[in-house]
N, C-alpha and C. Protein backbone atom coordinates (compact mmCIF):
# COMPACT_ATOMS: atom_id res chain seq x y z
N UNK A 1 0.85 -1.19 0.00
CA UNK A 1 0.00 0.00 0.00
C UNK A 1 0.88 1.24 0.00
N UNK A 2 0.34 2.23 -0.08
CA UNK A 2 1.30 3.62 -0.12
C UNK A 2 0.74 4.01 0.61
N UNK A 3 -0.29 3.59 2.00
CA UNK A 3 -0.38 4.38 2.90
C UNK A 3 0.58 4.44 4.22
N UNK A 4 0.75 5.58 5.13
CA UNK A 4 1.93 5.37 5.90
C UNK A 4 1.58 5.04 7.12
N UNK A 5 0.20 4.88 7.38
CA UNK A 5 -0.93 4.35 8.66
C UNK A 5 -0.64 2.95 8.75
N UNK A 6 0.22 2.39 9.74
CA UNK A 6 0.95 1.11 9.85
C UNK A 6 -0.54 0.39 10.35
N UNK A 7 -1.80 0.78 10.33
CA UNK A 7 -2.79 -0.03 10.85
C UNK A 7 -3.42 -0.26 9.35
N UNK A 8 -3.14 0.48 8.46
CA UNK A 8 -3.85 0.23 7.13
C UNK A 8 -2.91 -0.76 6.62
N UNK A 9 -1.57 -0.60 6.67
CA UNK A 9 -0.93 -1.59 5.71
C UNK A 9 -0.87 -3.14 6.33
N UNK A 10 -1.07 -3.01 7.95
CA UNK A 10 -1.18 -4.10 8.51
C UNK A 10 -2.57 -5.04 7.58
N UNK A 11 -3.30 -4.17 7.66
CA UNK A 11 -4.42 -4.61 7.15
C UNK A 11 -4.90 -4.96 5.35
N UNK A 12 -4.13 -4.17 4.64
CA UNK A 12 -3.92 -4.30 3.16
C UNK A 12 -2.93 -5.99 3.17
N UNK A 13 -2.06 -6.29 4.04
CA UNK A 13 -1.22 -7.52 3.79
C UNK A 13 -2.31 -8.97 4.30
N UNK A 14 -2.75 -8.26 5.23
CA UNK A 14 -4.39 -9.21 5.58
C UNK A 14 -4.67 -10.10 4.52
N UNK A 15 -5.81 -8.62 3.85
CA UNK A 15 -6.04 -8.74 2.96
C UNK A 15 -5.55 -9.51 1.82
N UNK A 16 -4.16 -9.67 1.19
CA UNK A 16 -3.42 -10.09 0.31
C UNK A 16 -3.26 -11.43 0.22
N UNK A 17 -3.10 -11.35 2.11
CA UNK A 17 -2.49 -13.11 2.44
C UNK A 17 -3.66 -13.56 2.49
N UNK A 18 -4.62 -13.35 2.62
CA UNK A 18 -6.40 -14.28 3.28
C UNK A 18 -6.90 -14.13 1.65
N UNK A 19 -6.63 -13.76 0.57
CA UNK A 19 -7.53 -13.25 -0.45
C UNK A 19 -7.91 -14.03 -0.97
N UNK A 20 -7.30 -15.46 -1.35
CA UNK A 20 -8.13 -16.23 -2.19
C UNK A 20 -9.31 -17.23 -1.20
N UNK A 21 -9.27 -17.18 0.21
CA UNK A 21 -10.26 -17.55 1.33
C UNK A 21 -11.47 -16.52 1.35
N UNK A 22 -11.45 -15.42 1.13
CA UNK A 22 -12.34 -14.63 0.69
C UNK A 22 -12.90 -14.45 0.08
N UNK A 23 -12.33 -14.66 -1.43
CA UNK A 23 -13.21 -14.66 -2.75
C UNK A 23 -14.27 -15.74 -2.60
N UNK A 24 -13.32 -17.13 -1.95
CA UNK A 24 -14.15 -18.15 -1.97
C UNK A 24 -15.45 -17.96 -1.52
N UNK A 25 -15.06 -17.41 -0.15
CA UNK A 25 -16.80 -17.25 0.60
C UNK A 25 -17.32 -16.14 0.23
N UNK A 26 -17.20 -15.51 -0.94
CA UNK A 26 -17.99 -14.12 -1.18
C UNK A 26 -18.96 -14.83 -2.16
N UNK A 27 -17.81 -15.92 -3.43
CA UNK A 27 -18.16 -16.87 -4.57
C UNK A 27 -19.26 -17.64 -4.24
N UNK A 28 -19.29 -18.35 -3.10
CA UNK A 28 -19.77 -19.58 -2.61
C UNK A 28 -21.06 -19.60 -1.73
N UNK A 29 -20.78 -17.90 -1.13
CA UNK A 29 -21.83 -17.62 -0.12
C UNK A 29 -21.98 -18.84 1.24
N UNK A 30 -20.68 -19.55 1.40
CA UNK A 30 -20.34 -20.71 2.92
C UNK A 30 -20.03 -19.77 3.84
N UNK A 31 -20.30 -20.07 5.16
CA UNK A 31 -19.64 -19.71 5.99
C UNK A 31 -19.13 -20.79 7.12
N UNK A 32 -19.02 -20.87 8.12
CA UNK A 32 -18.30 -21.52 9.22
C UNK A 32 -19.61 -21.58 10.70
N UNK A 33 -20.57 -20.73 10.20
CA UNK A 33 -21.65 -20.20 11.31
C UNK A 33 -21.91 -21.58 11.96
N UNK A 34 -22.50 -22.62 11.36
CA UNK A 34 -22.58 -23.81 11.81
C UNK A 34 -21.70 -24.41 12.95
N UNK A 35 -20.64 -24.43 12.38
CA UNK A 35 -19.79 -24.94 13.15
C UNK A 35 -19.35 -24.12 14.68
N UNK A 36 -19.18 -22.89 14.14
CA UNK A 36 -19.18 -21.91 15.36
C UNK A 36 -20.13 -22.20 16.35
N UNK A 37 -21.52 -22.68 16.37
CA UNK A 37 -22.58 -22.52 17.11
C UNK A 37 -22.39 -23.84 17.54
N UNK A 38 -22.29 -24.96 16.74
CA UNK A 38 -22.23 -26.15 17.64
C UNK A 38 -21.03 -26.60 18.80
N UNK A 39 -19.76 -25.38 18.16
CA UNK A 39 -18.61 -25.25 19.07
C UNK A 39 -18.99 -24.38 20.61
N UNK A 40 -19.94 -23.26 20.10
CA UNK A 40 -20.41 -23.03 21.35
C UNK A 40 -21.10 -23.71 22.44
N UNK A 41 -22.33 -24.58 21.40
CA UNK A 41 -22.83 -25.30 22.48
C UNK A 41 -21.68 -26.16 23.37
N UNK A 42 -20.77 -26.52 22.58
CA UNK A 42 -20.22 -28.05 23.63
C UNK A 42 -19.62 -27.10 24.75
N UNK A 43 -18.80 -25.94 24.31
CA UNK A 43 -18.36 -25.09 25.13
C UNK A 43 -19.21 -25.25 26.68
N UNK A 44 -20.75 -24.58 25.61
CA UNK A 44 -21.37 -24.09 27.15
C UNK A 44 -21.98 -25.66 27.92
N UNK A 45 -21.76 -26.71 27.77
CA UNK A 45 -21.68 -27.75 27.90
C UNK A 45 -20.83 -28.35 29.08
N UNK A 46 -19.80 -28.38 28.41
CA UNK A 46 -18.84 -28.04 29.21
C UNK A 46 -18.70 -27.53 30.53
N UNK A 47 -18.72 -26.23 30.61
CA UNK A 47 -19.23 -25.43 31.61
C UNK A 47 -20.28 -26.17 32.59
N UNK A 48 -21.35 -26.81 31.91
CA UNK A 48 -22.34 -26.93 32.83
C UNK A 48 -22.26 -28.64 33.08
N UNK A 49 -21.17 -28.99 32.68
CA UNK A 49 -20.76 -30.46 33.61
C UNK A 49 -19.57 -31.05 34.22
N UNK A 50 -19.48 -29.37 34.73
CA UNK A 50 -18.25 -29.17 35.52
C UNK A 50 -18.73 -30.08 37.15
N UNK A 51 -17.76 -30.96 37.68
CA UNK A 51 -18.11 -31.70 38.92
C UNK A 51 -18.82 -32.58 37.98
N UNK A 52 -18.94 -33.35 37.30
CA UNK A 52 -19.49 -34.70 37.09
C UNK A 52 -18.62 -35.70 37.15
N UNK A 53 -18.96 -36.76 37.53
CA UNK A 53 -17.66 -37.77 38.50
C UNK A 53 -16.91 -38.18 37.04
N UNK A 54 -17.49 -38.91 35.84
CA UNK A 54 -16.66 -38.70 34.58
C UNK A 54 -17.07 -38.60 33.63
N UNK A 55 -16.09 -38.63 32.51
CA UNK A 55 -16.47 -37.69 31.16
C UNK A 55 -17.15 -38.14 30.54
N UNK A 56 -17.27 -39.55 30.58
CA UNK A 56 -18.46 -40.19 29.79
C UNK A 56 -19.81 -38.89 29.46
N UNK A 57 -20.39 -38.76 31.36
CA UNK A 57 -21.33 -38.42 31.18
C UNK A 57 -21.41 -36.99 30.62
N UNK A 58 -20.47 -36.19 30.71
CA UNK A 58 -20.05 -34.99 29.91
C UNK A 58 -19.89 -35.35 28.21
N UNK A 59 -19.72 -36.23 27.95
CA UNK A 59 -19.62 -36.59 26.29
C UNK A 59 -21.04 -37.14 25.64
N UNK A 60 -21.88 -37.79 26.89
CA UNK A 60 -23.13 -38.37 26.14
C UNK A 60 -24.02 -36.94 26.67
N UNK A 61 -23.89 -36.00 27.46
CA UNK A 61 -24.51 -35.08 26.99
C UNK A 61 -24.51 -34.04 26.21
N UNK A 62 -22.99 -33.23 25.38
CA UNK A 62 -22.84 -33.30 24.46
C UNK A 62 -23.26 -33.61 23.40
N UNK A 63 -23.54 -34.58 23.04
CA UNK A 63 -24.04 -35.87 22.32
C UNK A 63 -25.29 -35.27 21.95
N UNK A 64 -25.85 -35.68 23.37
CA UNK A 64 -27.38 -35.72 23.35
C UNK A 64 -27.99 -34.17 22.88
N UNK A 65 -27.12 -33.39 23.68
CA UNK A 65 -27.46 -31.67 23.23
C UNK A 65 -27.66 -31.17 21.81
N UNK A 66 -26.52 -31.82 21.03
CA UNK A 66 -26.19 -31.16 19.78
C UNK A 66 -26.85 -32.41 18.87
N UNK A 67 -28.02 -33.26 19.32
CA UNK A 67 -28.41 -33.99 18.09
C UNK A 67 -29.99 -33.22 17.80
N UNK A 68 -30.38 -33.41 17.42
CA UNK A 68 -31.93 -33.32 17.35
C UNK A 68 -32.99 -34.68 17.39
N UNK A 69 -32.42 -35.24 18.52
CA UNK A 69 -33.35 -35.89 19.42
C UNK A 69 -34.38 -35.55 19.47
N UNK A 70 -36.26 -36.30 19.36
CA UNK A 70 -37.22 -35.24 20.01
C UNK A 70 -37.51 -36.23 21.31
N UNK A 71 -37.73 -36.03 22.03
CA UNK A 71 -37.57 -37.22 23.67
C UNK A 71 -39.30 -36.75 23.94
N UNK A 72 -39.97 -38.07 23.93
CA UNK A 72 -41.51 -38.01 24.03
C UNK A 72 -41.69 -37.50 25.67
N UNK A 73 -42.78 -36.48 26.41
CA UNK A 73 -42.66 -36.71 27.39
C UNK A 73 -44.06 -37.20 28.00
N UNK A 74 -44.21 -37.45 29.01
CA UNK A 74 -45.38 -38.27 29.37
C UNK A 74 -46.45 -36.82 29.65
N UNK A 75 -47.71 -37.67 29.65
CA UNK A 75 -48.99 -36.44 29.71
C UNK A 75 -48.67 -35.23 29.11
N UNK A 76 -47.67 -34.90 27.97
CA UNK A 76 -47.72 -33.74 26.91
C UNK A 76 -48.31 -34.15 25.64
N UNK A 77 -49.61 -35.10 25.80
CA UNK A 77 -50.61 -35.33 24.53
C UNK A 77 -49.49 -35.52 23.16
N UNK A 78 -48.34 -36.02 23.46
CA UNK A 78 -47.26 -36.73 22.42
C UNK A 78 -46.70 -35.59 21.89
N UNK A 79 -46.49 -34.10 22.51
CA UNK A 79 -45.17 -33.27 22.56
C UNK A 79 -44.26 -33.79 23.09
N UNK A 80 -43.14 -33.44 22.64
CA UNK A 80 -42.17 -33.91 22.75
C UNK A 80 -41.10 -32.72 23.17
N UNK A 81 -39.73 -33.32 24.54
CA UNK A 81 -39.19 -31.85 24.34
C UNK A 81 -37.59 -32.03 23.50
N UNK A 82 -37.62 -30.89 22.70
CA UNK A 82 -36.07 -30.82 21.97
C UNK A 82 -35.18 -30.58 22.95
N UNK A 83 -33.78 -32.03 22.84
CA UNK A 83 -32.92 -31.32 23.79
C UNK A 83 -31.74 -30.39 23.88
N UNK A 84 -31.71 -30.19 22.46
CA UNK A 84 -30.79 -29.29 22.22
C UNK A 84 -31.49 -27.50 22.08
């Protein structure tokens, strides 16, 4: 770049080096959103089977969170609740 703003040229070499990952997803219209969100869930997962004696049961809920399971429940006239 010919600019002398070391935050622009930082950012013009960005640009340069990431460019053909960009075109792709501009081309393609993909993103990563998916994956991001199911990375969050295990995250917050995680978090919430902190103190469980072992990981098993931290991995089959995981599991169970991020599938689309519908789990029948009793006297909900055959609603069912999603557990993710």
């Amino acid at each position: 770049t010919h600019s002398r703003i070391q935050v622009f040229k930082e950012l013009a070499h960005k640009i340069r080096r990431h460019e053909e990952h960009i075109l792709n997803t501009i081309e393609t219209k993909l993103s990563n959103a998916r994956v991001e969100s199911i990375n969050n869930k295990i995250k917050l997962f995680i978090r919430k089977a902190y103190g469980f004696r072992n990981i098993q049961n931290m991995l089959d809920m995981i599991l169970l969170g991020c599938s689309n399971i519908l789990i029948p429940l009793p006297n909900r006239g055959g609603k069912g609740l999603k557990v993710a």
